[in-house]
N, C-alpha and C. Protein backbone atom coordinates (compact mmCIF):
# COMPACT_ATOMS: atom_id res chain seq x y z
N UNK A 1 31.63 39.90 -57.51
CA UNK A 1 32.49 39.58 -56.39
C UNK A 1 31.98 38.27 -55.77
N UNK A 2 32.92 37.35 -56.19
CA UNK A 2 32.45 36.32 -55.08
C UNK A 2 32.84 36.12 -53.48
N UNK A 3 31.92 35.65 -52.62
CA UNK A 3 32.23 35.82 -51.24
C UNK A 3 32.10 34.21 -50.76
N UNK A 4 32.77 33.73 -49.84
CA UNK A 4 32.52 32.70 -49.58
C UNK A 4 32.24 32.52 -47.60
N UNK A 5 31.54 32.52 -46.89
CA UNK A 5 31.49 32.56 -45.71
C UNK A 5 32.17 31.10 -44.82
N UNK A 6 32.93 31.64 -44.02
CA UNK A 6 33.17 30.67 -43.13
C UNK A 6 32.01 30.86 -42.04
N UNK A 7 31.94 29.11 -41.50
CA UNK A 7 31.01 28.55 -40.55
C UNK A 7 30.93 29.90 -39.23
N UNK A 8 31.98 29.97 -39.10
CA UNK A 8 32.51 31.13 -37.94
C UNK A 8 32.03 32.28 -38.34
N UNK A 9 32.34 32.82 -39.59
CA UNK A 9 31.50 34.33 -39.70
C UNK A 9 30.08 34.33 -39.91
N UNK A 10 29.67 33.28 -40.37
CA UNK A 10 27.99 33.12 -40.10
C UNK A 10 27.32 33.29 -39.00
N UNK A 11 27.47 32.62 -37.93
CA UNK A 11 27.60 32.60 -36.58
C UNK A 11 27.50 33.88 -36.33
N UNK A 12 29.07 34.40 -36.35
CA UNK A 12 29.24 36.06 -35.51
C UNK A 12 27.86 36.84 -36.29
N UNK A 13 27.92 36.60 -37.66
CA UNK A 13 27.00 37.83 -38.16
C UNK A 13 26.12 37.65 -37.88
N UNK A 14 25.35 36.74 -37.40
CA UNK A 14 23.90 36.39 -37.02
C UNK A 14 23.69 37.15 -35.47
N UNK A 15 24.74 36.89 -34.87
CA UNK A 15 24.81 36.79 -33.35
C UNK A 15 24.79 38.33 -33.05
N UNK A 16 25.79 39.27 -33.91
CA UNK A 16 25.83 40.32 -33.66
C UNK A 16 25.51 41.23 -34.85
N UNK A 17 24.41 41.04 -35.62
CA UNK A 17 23.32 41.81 -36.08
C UNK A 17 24.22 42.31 -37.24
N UNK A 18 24.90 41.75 -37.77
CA UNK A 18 25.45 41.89 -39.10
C UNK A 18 25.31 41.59 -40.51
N UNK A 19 24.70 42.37 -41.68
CA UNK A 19 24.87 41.79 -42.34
C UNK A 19 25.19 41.54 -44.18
N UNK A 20 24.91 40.73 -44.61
CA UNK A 20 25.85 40.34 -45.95
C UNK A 20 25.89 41.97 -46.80
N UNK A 21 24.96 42.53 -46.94
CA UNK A 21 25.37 44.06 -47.20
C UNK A 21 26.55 44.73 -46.70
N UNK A 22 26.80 44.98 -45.01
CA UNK A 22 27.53 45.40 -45.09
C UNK A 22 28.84 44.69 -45.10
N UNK A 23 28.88 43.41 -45.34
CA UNK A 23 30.10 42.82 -45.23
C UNK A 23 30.60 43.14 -46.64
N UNK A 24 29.64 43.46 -47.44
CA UNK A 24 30.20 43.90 -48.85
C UNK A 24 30.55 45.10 -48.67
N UNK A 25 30.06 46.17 -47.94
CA UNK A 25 30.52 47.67 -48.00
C UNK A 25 31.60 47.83 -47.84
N UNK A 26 31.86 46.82 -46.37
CA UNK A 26 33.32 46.62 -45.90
C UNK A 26 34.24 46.60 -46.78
N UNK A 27 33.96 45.58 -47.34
CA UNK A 27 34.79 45.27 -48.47
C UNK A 27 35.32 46.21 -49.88
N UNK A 28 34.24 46.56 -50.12
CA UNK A 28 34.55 47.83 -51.96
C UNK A 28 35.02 49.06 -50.60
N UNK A 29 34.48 49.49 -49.69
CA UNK A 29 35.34 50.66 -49.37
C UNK A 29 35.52 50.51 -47.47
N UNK A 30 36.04 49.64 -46.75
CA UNK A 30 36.77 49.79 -45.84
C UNK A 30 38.41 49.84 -46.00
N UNK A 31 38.53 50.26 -44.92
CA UNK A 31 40.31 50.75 -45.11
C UNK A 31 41.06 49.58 -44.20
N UNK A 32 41.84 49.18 -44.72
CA UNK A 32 43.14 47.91 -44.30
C UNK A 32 43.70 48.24 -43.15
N UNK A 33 43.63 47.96 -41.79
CA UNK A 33 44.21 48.68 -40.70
C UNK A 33 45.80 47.42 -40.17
N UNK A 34 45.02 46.36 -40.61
CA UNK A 34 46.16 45.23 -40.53
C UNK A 34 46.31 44.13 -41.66
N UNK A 35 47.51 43.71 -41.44
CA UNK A 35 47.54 42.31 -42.68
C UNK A 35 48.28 41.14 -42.18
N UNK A 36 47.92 40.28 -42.37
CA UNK A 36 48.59 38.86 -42.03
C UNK A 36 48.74 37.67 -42.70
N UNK A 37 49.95 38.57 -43.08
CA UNK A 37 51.00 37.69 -44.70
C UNK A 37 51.12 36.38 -44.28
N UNK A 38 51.33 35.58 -42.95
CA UNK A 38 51.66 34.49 -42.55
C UNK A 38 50.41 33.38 -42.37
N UNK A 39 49.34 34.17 -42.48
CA UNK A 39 47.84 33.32 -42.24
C UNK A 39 47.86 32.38 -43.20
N UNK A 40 47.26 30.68 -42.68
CA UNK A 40 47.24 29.63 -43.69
C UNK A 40 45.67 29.45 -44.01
N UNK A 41 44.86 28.64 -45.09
CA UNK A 41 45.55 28.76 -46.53
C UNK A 41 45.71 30.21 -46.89
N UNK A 42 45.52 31.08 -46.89
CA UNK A 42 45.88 32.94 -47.41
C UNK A 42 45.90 33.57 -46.55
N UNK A 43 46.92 34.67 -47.07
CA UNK A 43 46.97 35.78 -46.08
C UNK A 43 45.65 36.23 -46.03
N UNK A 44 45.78 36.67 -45.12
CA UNK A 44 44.25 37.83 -44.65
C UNK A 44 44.91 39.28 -44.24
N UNK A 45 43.35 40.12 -44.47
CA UNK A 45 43.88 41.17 -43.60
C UNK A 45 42.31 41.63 -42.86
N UNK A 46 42.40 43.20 -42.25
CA UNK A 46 41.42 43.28 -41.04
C UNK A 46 40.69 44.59 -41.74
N UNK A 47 39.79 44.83 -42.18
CA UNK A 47 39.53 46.00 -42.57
C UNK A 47 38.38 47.00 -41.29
N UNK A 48 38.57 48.40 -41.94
CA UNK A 48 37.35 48.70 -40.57
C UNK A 48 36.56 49.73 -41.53
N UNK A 49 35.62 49.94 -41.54
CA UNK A 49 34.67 51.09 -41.91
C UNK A 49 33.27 51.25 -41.08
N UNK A 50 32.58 52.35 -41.28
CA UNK A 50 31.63 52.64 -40.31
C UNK A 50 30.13 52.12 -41.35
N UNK A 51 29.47 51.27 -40.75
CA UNK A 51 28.47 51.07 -41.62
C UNK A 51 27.20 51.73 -40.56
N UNK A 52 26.29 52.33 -41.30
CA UNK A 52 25.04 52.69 -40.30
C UNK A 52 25.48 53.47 -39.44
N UNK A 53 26.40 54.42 -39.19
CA UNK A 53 27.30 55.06 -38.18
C UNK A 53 27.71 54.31 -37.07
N UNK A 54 28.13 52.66 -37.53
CA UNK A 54 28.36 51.67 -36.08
C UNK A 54 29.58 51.46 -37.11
N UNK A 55 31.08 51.52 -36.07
CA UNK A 55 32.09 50.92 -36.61
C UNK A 55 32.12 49.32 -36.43
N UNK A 56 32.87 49.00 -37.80
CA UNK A 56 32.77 47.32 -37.90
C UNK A 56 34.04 46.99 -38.44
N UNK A 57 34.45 45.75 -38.03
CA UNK A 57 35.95 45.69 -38.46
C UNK A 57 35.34 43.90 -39.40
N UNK A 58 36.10 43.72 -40.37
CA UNK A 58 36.14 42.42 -40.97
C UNK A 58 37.40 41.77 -41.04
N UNK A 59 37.26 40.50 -40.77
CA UNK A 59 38.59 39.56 -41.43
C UNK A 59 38.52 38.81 -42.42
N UNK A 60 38.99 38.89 -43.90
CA UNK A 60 38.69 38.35 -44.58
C UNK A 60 40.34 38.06 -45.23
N UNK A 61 40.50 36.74 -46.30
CA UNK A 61 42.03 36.57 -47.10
C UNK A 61 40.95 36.49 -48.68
N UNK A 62 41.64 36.46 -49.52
CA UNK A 62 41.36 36.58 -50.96
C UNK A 62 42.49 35.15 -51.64
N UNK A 63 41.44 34.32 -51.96
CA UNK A 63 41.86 33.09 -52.92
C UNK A 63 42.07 33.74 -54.03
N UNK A 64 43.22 33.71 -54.48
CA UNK A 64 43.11 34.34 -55.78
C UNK A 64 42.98 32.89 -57.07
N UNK A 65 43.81 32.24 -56.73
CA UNK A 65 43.40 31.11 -57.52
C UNK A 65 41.81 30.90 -58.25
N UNK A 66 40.66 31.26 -56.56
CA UNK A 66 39.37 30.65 -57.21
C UNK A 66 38.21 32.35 -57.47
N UNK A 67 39.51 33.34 -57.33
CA UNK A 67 38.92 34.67 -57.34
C UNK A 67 37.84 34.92 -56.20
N UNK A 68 38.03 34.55 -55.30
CA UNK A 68 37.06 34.45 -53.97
C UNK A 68 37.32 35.06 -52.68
N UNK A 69 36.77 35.55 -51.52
CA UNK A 69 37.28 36.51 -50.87
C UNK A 69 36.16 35.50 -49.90
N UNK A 70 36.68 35.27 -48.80
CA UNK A 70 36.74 34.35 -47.99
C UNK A 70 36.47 35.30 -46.33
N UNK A 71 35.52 35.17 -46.01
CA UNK A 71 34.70 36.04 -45.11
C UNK A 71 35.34 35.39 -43.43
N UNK A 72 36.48 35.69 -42.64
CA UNK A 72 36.36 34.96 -41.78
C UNK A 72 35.65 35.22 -40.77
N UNK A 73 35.64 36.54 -40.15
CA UNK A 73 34.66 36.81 -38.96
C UNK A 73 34.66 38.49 -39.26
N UNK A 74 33.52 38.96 -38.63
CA UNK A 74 33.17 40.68 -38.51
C UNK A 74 32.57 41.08 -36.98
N UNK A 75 32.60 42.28 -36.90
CA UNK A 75 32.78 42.68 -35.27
C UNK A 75 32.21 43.86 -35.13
N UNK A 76 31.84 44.33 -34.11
CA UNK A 76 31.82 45.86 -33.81
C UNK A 76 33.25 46.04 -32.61
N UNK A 77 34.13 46.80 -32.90
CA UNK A 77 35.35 47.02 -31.88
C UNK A 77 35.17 47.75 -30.56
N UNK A 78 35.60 46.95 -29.81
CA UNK A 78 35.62 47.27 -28.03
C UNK A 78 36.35 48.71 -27.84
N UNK A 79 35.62 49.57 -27.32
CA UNK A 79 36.64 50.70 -26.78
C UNK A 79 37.66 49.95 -25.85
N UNK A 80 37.62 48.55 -25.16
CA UNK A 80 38.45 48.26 -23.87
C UNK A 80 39.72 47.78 -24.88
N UNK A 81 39.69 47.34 -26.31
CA UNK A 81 40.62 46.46 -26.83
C UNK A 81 41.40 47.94 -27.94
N UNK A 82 40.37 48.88 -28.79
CA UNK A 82 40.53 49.81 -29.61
C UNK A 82 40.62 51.08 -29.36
N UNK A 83 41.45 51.89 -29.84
CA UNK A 83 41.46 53.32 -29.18
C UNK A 83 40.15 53.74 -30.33
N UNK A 84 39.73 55.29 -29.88
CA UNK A 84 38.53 55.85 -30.18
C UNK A 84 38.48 55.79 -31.66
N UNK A 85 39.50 55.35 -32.46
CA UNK A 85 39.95 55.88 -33.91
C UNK A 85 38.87 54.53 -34.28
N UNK A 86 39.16 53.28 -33.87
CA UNK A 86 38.74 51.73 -34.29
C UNK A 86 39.83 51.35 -35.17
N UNK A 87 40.82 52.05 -34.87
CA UNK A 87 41.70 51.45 -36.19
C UNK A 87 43.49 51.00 -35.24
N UNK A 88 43.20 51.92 -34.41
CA UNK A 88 44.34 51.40 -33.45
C UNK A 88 44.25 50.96 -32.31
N UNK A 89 44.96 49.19 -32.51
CA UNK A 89 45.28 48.58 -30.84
C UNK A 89 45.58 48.99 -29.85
N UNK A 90 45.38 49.05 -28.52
CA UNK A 90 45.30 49.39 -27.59
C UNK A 90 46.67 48.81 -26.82
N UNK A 91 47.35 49.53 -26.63
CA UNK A 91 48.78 49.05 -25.99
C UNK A 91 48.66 48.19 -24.89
């Protein structure tokens, strides 16, 4: 699997104790909670899974051209923004 990090998700993962492990866990088994077909250069989507029993959400799009999966930022989700699930927005 190739991964390619943006400047921005380096940053976050450093900042908030994240790292390249589980951005891979995320990846082979988090679940797709959103997608955004319209994102330039590739769609992206938002995945969430619980790593270490701390929920974490990722944004990543997939180059398929260069077979590369393009890391944009990762998080731990706000109860003020996420309902208790981490998977649904908060009205």
């Amino acid at each position: 699997m190739k991964l390619l990090y943006s400047n921005h998700a380096v940053k976050q993962m450093f900042v908030r104790g994240i790292s390249t492990d589980e951005i891979e866990y995320i990846l082979k088994n988090g679940e797709t909670i959103m997608e955004y077909p319209e994102d330039k250069p590739y769609p992206s989507k938002l995945l969430f899974a619980f790593c270490n029993k701390r929920p974490l959400h990722l944004v990543y799009s997939y180059n398929t051209q260069d077979d590369t999966y393009v890391i944009i930022t990762s998080y731990e989700p706000s109860l003020d923004v996420w309902e208790n699930d981490f998977k649904t927005r908060k009205k």
